[in-house]
N, C-alpha and C. Protein backbone atom coordinates (compact mmCIF):
# COMPACT_ATOMS: atom_id res chain seq x y z
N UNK A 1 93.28 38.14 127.70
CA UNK A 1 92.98 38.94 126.53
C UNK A 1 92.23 38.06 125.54
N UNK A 2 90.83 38.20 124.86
CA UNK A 2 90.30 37.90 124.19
C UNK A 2 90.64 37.93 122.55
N UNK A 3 90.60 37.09 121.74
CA UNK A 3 90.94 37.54 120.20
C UNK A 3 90.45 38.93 119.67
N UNK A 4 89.55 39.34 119.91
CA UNK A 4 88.72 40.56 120.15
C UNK A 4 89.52 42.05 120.05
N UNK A 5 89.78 41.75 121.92
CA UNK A 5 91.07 42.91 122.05
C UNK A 5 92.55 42.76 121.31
N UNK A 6 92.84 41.43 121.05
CA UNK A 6 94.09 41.51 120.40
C UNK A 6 93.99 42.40 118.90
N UNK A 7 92.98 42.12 118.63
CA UNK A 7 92.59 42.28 116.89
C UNK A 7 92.39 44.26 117.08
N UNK A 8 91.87 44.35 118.03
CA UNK A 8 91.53 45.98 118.86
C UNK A 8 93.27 46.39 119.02
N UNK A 9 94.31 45.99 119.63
CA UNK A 9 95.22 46.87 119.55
C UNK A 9 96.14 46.96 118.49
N UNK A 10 96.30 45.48 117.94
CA UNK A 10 96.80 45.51 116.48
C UNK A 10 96.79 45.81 115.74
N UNK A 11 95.51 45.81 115.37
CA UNK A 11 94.40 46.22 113.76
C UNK A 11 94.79 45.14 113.24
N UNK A 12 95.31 44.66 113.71
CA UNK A 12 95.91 42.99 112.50
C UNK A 12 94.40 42.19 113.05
N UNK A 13 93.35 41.36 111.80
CA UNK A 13 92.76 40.32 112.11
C UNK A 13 93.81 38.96 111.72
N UNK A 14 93.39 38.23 112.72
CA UNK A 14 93.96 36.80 112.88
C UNK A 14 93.44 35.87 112.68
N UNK A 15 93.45 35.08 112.04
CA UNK A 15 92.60 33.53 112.75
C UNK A 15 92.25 32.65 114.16
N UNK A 16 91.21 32.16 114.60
CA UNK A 16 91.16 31.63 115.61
C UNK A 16 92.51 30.69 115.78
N UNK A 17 92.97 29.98 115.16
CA UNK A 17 94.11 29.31 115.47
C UNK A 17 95.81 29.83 115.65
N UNK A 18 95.67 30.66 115.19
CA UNK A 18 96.55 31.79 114.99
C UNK A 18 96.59 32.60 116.33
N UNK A 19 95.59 33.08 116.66
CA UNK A 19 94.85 33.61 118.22
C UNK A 19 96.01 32.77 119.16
N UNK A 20 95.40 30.86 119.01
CA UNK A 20 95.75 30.48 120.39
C UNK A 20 97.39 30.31 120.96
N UNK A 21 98.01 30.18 119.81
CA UNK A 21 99.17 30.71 119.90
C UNK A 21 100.03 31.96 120.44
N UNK A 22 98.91 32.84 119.90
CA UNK A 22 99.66 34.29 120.65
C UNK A 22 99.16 34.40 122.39
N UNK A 23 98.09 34.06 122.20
CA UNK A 23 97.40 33.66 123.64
C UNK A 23 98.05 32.96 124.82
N UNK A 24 98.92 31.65 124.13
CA UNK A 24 99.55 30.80 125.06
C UNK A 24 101.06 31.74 125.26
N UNK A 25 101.40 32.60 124.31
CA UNK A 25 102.60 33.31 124.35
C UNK A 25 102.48 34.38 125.65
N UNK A 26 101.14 35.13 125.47
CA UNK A 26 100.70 36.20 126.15
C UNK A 26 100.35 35.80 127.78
N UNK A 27 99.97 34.52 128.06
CA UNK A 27 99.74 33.83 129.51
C UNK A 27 101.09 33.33 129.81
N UNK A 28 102.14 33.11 129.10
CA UNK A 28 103.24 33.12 129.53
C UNK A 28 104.10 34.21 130.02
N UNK A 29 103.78 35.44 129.56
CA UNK A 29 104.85 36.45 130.07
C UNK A 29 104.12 37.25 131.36
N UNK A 30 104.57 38.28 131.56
CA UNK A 30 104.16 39.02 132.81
C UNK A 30 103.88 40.39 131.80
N UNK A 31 103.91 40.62 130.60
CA UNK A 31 103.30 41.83 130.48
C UNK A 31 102.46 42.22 130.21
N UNK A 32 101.39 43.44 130.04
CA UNK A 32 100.02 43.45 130.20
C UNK A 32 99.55 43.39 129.27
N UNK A 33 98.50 43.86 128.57
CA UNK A 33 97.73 43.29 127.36
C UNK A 33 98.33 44.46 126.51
N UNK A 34 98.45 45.97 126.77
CA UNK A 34 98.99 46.56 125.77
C UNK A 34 100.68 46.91 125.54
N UNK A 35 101.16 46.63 126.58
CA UNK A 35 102.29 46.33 126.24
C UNK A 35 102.87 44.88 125.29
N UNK A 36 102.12 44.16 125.34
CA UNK A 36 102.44 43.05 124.82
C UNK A 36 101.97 42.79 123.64
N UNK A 37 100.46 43.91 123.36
CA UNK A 37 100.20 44.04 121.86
C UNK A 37 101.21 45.24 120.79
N UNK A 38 101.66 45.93 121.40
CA UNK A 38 102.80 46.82 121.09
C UNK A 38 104.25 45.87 120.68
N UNK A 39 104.56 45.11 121.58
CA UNK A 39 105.83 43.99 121.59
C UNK A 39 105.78 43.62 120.40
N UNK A 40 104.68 43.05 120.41
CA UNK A 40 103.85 42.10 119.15
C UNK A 40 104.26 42.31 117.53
N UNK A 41 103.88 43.88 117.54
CA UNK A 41 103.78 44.67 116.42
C UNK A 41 105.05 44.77 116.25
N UNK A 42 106.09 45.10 117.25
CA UNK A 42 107.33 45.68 116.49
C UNK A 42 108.33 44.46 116.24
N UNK A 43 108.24 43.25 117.68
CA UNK A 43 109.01 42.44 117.21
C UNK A 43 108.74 41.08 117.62
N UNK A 44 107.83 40.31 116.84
CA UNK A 44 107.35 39.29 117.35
C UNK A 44 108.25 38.39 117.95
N UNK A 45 109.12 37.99 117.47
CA UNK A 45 110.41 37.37 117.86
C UNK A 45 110.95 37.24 118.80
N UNK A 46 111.20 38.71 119.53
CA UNK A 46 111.71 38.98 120.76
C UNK A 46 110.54 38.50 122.33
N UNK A 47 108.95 38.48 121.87
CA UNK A 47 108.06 38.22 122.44
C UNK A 47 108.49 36.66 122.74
N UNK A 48 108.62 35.34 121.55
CA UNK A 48 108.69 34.56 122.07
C UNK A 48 109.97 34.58 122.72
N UNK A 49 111.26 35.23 122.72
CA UNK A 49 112.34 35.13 123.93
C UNK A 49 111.88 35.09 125.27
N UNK A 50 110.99 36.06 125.30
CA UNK A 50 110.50 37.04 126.08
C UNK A 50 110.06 35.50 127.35
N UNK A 51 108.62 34.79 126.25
CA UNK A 51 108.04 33.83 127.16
C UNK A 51 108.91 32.33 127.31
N UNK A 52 110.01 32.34 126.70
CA UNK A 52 110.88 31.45 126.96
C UNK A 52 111.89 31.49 128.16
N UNK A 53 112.12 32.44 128.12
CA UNK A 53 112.73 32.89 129.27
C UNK A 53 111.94 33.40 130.56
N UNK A 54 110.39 34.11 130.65
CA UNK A 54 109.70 33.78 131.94
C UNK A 54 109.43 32.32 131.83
N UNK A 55 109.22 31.34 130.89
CA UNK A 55 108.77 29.92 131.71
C UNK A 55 109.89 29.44 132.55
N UNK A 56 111.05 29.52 132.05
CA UNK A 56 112.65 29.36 132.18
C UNK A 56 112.64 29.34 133.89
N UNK A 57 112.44 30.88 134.09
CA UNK A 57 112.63 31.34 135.76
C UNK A 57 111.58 30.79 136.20
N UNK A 58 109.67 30.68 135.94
CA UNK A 58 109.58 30.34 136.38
C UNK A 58 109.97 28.57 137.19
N UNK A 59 110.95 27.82 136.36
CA UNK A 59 110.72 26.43 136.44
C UNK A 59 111.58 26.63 137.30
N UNK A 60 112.60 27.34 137.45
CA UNK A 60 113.94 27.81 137.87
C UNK A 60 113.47 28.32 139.98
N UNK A 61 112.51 28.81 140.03
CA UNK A 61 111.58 29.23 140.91
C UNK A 61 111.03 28.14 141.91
N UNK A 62 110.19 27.03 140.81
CA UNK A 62 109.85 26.19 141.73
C UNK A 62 111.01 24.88 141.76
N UNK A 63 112.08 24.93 141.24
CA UNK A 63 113.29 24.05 141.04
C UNK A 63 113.83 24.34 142.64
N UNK A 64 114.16 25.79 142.90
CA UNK A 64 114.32 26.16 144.21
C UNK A 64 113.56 26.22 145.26
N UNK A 65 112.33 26.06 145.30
CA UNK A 65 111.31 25.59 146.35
C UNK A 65 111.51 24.62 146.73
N UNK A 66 111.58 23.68 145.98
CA UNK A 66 111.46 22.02 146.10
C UNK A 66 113.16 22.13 146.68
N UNK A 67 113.82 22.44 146.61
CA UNK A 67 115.14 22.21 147.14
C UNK A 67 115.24 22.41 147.77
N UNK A 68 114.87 23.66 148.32
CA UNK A 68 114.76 24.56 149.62
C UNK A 68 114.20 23.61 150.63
N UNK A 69 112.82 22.97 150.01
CA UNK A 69 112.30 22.14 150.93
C UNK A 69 113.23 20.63 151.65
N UNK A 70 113.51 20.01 150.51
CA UNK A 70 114.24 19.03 150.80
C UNK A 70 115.44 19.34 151.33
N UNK A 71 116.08 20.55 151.57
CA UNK A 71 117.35 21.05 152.64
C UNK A 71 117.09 20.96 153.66
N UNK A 72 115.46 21.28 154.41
CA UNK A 72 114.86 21.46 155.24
C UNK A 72 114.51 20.04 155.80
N UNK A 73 114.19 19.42 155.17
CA UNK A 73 113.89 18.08 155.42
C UNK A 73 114.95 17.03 155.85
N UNK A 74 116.03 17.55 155.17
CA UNK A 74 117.32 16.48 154.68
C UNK A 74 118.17 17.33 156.42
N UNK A 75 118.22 18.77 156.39
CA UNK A 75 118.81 19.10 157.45
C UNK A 75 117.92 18.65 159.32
N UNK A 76 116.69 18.44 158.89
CA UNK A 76 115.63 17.61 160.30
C UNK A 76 116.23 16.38 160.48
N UNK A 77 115.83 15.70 159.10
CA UNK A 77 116.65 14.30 159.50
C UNK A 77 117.74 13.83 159.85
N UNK A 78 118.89 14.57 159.45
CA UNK A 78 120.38 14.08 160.29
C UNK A 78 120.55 15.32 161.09
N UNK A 79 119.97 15.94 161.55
CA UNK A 79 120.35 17.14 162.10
C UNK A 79 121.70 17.97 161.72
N UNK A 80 121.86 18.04 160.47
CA UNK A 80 122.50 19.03 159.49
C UNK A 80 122.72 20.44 159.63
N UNK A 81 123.90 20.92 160.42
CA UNK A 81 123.33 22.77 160.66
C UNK A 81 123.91 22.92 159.12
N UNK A 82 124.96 22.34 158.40
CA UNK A 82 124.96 22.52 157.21
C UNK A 82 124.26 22.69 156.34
N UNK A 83 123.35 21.71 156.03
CA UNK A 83 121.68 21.51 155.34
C UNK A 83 121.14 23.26 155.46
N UNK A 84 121.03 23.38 156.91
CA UNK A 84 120.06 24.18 157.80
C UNK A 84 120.58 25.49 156.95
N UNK A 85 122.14 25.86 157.12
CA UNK A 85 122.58 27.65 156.33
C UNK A 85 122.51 27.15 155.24
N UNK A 86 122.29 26.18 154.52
CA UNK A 86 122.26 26.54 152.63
C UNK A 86 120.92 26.49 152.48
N UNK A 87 119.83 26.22 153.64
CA UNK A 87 118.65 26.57 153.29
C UNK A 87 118.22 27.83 153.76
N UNK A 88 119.05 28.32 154.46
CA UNK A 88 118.42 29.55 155.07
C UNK A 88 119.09 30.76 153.91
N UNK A 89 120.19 30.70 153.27
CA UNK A 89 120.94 31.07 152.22
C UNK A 89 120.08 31.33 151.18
N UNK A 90 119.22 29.84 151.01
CA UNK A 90 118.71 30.26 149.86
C UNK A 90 117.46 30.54 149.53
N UNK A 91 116.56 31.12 150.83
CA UNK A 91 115.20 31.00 150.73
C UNK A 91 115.06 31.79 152.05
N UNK A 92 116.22 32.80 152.54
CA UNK A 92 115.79 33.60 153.78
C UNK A 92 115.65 33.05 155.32
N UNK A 93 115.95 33.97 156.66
CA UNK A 93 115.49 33.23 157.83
C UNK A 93 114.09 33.34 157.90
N UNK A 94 113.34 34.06 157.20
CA UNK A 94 111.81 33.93 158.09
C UNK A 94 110.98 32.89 156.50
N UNK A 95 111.75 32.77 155.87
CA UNK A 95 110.70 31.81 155.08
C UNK A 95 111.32 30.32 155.36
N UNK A 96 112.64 30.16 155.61
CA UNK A 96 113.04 29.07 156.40
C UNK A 96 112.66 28.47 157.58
N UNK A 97 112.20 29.63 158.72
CA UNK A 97 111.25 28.92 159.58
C UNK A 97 109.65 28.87 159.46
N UNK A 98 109.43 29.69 158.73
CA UNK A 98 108.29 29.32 158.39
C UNK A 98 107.60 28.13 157.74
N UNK A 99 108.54 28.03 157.00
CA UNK A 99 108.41 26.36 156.61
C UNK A 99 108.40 25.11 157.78
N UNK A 100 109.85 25.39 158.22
CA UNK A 100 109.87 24.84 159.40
C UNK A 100 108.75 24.23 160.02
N UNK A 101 108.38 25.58 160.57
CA UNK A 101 107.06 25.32 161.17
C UNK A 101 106.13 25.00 160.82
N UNK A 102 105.73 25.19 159.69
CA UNK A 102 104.47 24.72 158.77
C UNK A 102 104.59 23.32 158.32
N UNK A 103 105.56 22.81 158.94
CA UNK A 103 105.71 21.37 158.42
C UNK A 103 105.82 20.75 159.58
N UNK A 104 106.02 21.34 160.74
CA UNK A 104 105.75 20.84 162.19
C UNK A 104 107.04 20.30 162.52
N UNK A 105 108.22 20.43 162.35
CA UNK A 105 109.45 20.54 162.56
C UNK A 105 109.71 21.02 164.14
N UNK A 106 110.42 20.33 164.68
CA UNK A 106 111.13 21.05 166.05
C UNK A 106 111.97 22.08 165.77
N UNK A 107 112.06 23.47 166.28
CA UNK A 107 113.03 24.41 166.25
C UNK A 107 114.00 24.02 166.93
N UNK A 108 114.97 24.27 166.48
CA UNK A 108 116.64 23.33 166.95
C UNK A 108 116.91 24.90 167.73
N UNK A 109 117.70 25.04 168.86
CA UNK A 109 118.11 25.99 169.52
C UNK A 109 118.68 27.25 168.66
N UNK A 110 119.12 26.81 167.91
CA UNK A 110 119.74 28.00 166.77
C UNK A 110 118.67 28.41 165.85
N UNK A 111 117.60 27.85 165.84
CA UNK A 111 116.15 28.92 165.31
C UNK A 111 115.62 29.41 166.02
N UNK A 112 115.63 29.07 167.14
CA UNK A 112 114.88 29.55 168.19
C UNK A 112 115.64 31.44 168.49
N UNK A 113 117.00 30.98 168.62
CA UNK A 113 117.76 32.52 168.64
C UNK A 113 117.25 33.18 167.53
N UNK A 114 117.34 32.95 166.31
CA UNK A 114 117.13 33.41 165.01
C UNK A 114 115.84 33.95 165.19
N UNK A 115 114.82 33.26 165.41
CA UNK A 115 113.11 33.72 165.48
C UNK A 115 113.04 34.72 166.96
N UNK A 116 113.56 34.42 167.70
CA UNK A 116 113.80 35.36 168.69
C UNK A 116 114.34 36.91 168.37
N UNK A 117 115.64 36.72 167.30
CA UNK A 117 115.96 38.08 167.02
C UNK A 117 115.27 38.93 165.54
N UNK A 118 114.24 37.57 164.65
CA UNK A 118 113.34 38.55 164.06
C UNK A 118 112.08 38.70 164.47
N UNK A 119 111.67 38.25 165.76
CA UNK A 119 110.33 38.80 166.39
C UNK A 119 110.73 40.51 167.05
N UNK A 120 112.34 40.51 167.23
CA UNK A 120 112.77 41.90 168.06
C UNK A 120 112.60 43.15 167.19
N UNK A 121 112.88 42.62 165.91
CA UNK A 121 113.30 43.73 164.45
C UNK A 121 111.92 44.14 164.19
């Protein structure tokens, strides 16, 4: 959203510096340009909750990727079926082997069943 359109759904003019603020607020959340110029108007306040809490999940998001990964990694290296269900727990069976595989991992006999019974589904 350009200062432009913001100033277009508001009617409020702003300052350019003033702008980049709402801007960095507005690339933080997930809502669209007029919902978020509406937000704006009634409760600015709640907007910055709003992008405090999507940066939040997102960090929260890739906090669990990276874990996910290193379960995966940590369960290859000692051969962990433990490792193996808290990664499959927490990131699914087909994105668990997919990783797997995308990292060139041997399928241990118990993925092999697993990928066997979601190639059937």
């Amino acid at each position: 959203m350009t200062l432009k359109e913001f100033e277009e759904r508001t009617g409020k003019p702003i300052s350019a510096e003033t702008y980049d603020a709402i801007e960095k607020m507005y690339m933080n959340t997930e809502l669209d340009k007029d919902e978020f110029c509406k937000l704006y108007m009634k409760a600015p306040g709640a907007l910055a909750e709003i992008e405090k809490q999507t940066v939040l999940v997102r960090e929260l998001f890739e906090e669990k990727k990276c874990m996910a990964d290193f379960l995966i990694e940590q369960a290859e290296k000692w051969s962990a079926s433990d490792l193996r269900e808290k990664a499959i727990r927490m990131i699914g069976e087909r994105e668990y082997l997919r990783r797997k595989i995308e990292r060139g991992f041997n399928l241990w006999e118990a993925d092999k069943v697993l990928l066997v019974e979601l190639l059937k589904a």
